[in-house]
Protein backbone atom coordinates (compact mmCIF):
# COMPACT_ATOMS: atom_id res chain seq x y z
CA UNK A 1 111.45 90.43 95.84
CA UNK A 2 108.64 88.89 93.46
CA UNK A 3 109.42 90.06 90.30
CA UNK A 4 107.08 89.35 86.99
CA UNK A 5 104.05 88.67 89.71
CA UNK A 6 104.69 85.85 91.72
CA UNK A 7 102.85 86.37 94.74
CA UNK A 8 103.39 85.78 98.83
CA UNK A 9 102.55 82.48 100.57
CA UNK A 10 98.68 82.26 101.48
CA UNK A 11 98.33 83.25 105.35
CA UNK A 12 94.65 83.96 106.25
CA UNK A 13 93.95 87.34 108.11
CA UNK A 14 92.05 86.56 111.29
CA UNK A 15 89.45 89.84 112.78
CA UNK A 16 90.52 90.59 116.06
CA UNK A 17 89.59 93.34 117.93
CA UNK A 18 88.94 96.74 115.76
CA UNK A 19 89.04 95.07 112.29
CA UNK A 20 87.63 97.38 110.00
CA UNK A 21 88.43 99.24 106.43
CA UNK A 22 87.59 102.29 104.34
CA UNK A 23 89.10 105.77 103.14
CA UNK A 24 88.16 108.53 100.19
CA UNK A 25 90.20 111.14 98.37
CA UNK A 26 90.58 113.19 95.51
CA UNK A 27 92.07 111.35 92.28
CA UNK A 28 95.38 113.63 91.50
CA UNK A 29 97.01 112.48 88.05
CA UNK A 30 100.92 112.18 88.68
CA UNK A 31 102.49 114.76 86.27
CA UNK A 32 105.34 112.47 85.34
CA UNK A 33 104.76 109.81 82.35
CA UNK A 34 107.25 106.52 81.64
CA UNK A 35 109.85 106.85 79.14
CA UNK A 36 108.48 105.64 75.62
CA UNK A 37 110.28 102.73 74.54
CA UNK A 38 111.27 101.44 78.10
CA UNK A 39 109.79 98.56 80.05
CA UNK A 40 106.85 99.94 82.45
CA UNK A 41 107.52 98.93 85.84
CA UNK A 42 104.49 97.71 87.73
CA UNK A 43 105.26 96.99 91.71
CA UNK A 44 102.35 96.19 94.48
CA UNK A 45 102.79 97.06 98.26
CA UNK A 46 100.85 95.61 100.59
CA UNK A 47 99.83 92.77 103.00
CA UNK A 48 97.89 89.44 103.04
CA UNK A 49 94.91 90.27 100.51
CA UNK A 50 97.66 90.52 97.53
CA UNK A 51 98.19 86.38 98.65
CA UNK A 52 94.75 85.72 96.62
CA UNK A 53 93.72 83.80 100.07
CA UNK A 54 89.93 83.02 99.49
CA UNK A 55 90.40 82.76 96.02
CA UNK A 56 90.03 79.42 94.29
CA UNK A 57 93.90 79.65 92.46
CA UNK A 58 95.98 81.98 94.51
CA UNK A 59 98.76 82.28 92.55
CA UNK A 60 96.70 83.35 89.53
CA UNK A 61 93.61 85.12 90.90
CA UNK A 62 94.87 87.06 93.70
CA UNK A 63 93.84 90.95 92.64
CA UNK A 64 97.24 92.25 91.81
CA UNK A 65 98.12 89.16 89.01
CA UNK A 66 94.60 89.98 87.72
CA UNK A 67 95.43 93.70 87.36
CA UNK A 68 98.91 92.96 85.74
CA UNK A 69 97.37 89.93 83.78
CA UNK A 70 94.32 92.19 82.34
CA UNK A 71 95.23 96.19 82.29
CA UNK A 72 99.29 95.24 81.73
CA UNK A 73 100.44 92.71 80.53
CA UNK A 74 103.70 94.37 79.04
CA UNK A 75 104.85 95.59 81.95
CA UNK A 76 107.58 94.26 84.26
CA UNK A 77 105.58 93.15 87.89
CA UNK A 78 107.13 92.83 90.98
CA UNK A 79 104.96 91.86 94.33
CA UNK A 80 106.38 92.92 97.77
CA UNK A 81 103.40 92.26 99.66
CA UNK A 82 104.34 90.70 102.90
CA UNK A 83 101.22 88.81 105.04
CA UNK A 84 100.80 90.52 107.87
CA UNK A 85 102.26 93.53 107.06
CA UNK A 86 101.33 97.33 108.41
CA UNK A 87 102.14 100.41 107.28
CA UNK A 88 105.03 100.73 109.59
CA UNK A 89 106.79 97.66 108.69
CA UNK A 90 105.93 98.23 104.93
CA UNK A 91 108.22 101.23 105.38
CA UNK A 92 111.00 99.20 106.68
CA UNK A 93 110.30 95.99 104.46
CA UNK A 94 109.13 97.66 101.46
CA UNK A 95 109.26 100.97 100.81
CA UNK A 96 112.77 101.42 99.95
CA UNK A 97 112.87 98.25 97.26
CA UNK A 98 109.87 99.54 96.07
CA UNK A 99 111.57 102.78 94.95
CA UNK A 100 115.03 101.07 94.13
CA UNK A 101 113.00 99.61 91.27
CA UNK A 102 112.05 102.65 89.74
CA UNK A 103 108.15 102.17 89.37
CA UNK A 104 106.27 103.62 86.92
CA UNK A 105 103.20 102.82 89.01
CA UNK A 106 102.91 101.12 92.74
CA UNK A 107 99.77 100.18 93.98
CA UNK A 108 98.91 100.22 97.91
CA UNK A 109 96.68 98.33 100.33
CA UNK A 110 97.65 98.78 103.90
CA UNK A 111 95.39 99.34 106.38
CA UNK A 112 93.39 95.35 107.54
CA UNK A 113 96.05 94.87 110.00
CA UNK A 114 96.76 98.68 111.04
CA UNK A 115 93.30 98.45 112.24
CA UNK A 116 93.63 94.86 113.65
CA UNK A 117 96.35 95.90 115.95
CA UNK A 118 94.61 98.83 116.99
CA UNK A 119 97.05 101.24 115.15
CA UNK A 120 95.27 104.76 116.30
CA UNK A 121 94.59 106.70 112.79
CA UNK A 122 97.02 109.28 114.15
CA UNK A 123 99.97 107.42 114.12
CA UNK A 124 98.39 105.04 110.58
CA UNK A 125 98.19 108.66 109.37
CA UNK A 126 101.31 109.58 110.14
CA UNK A 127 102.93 106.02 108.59
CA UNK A 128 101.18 106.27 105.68
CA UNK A 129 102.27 110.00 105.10
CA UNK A 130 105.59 108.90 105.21
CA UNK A 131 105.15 106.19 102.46
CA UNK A 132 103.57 108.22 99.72
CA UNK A 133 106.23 110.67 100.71
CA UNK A 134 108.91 108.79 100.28
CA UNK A 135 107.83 107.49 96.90
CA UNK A 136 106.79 110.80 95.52
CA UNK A 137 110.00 112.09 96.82
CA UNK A 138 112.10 109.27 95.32
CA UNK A 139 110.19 108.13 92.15
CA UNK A 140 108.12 109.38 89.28
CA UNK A 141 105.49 106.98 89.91
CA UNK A 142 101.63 107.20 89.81
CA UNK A 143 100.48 106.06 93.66
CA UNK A 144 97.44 103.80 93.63
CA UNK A 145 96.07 103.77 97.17
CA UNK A 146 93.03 101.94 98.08
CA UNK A 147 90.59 102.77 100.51
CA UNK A 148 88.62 99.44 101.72
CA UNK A 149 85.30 98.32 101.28
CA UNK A 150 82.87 98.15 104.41
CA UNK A 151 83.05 94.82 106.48
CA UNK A 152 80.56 95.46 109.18
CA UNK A 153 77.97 92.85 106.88
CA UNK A 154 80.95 90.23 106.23
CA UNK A 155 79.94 86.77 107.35
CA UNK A 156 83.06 86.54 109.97
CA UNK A 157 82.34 89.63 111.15
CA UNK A 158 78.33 88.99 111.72
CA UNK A 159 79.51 85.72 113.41
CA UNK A 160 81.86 87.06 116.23
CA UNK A 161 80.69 90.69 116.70
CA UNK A 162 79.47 91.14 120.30
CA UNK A 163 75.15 90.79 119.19
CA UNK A 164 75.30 88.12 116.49
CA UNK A 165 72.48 87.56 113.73
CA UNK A 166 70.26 84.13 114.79
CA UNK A 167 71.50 83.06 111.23
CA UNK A 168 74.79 83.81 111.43
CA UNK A 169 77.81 81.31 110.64
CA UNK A 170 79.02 79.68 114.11
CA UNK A 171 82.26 81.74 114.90
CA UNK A 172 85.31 80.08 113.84
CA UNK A 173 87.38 82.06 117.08
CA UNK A 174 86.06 80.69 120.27
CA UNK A 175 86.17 83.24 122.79
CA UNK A 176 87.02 85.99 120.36
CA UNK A 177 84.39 89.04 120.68
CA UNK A 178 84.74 91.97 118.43
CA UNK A 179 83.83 95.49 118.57
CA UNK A 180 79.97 96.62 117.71
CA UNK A 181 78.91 97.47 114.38
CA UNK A 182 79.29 101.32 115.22
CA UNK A 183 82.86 100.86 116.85
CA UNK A 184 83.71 99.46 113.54
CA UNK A 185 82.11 102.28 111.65
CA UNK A 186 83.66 104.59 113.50
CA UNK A 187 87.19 103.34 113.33
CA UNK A 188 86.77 103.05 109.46
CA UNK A 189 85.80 106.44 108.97
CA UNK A 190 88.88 107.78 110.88
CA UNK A 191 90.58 105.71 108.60
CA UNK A 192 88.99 107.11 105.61
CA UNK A 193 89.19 110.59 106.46
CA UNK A 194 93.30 110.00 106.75
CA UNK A 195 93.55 108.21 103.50
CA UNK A 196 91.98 111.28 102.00
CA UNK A 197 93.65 113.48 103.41
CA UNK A 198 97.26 112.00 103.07
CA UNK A 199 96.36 111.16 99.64
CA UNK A 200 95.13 114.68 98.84
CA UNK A 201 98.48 116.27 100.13
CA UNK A 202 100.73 113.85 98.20
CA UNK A 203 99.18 113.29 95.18
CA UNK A 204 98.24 110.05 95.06
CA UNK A 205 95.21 108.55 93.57
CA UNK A 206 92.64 106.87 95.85
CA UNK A 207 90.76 103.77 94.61
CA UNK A 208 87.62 104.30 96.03
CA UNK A 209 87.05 100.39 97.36
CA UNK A 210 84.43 102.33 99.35
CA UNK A 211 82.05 103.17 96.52
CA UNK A 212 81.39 99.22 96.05
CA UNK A 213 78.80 99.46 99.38
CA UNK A 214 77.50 96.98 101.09
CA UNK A 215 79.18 94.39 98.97
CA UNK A 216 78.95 91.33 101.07
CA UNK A 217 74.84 91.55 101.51
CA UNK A 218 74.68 92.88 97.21
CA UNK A 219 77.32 90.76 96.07
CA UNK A 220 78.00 87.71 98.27
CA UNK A 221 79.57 86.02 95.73
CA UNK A 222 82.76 88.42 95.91
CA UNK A 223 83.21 86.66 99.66
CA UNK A 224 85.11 83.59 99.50
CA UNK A 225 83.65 81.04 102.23
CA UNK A 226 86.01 82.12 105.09
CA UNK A 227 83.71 84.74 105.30
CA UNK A 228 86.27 87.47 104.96
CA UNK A 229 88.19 87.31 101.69
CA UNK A 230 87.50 87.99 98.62
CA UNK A 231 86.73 85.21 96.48
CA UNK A 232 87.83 84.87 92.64
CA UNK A 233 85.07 87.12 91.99
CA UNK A 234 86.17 89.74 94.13
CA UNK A 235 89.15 90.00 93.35
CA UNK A 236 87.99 90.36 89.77
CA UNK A 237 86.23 93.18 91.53
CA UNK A 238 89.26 94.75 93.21
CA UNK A 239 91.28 94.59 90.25
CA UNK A 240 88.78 96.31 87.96
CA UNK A 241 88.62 98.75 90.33
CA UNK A 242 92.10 99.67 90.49
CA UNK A 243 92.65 99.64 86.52
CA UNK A 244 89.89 102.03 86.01
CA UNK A 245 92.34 104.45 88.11
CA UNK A 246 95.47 103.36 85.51
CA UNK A 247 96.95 106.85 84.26
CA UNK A 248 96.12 106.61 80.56
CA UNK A 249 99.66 107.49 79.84
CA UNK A 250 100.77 104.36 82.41
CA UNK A 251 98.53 101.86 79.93
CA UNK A 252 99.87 103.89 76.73
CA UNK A 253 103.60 103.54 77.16
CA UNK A 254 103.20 99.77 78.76
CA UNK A 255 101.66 98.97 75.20
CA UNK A 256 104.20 100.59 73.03
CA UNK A 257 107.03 99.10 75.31
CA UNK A 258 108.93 96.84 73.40
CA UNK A 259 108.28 92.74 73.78
């Protein structure tokens, strides 16, 4: 446990094989608001990207501190983001601390190293089902869930797929080849269509990561130079992103908590 946002060691995420992102739901509101008067509790499940890796100060720029640092700053933050994490060992490592600390809001990115391992979306379907079930079931918190922005165009990608660019970056994994551009695609949209779905049955909210585009070929400065991150910028980016999704109430009652 990580409490008042101290993030996880830096580990960097490496592609291998099907490493791809994405997902798209409906944004249901939680009905259930934090007790006025009573520290909001902020906690953040998830996997290497909460580590601020790519960033230029990881301990203060990674996306979750900015989120806590910038949308709430009253509230009590705990990060039990674990590099290398999926969503089945986020259920054993996570989950159930996550509810012991009675959230008012938990945020959740899970999915890089599903799909770098090849998890079939049935079975990261299934997993991540049984998260958002288990905290709707066991806490009163608003669900942030974040779908992932495409990384077909990333630099690292570009550099080891199977047909590289003439000016692409050398690729930092000899002997590493990685799936074509429309393996990745289609791997992300099976993805995507499960986040929606599980999302839409729960009632969580999805951040729509998605909606950003192509961000590495409109926005290369939200890549940090491994080619894969995202830099300070984008985790600006990220951050914004999930605060715009912030139940009102959630930002209400984290102001009026007492200091």
């Amino acid at each position: 446990m990580r409490p008042l946002g101290t993030v996880t060691g830096a580990a960097v995420l490496i592609i291998a094989s099907t490493a791809c992102l994405g997902g798209r739901g409906p944004s249901l509101d939680p009905v259930a608001s934090p007790v006025i008067g009573e520290p909001v509790v902020y906690v953040a499940i998830g996997a290497s990207e909460m580590a601020g890796v790519g960033t230029d100060e990881p301990f203060r720029q990674a996306w979750p501190k900015v989120l806590w640092r910038d949308a709430l700053p009253e509230a009590v933050f705990y990060d039990l983001g674990r590099p290398g994490s999926t969503l089945a060992e986020a259920l054993v490592e996570q989950a159930g601390e996550a509810a012991a600390l009675r959230p008012d809001l938990v945020t959740v990115w899970l999915n890089v190293n599903d799909l770098v391992e090849q998890v079939p979306a049935t079975a990261y379907e299934a997993d991540l089902r049984q998260l958002l079930t288990m905290l709707d079931d066991s806490t009163d918190a608003a669900v942030l869930v974040a779908s992932t922005p495409r990384i077909d165009s990333l630099p690292l990608y570009l550099a080891c797929r199977p047909d590289p660019p003439l000016d692409s970056q050398p690729c930092p994994a000899l002997g590493v080849s990685l799936p074509s551009p429309s393996h990745v695609r289609a791997a992300v949209e099976r993805y995507n269509a499960a986040i929606g779905r599980v999302a839409a049955e729960v009632g969580a909210i999805v951040v729509d990561l998605e909606a950003f585009g192509d961000a590495p070929a409109e926005h290369p400065e939200w890549i940090a130079a491994d080619g894969f991150h995202p830099s300070a910028e984008g985790a600006i980016a990220i951050a914004s992103a999930f605060a715009e999704a912030v139940p009102a109430r959630i930002v209400a009652a984290a102001a009026a908590a007492p200091q």
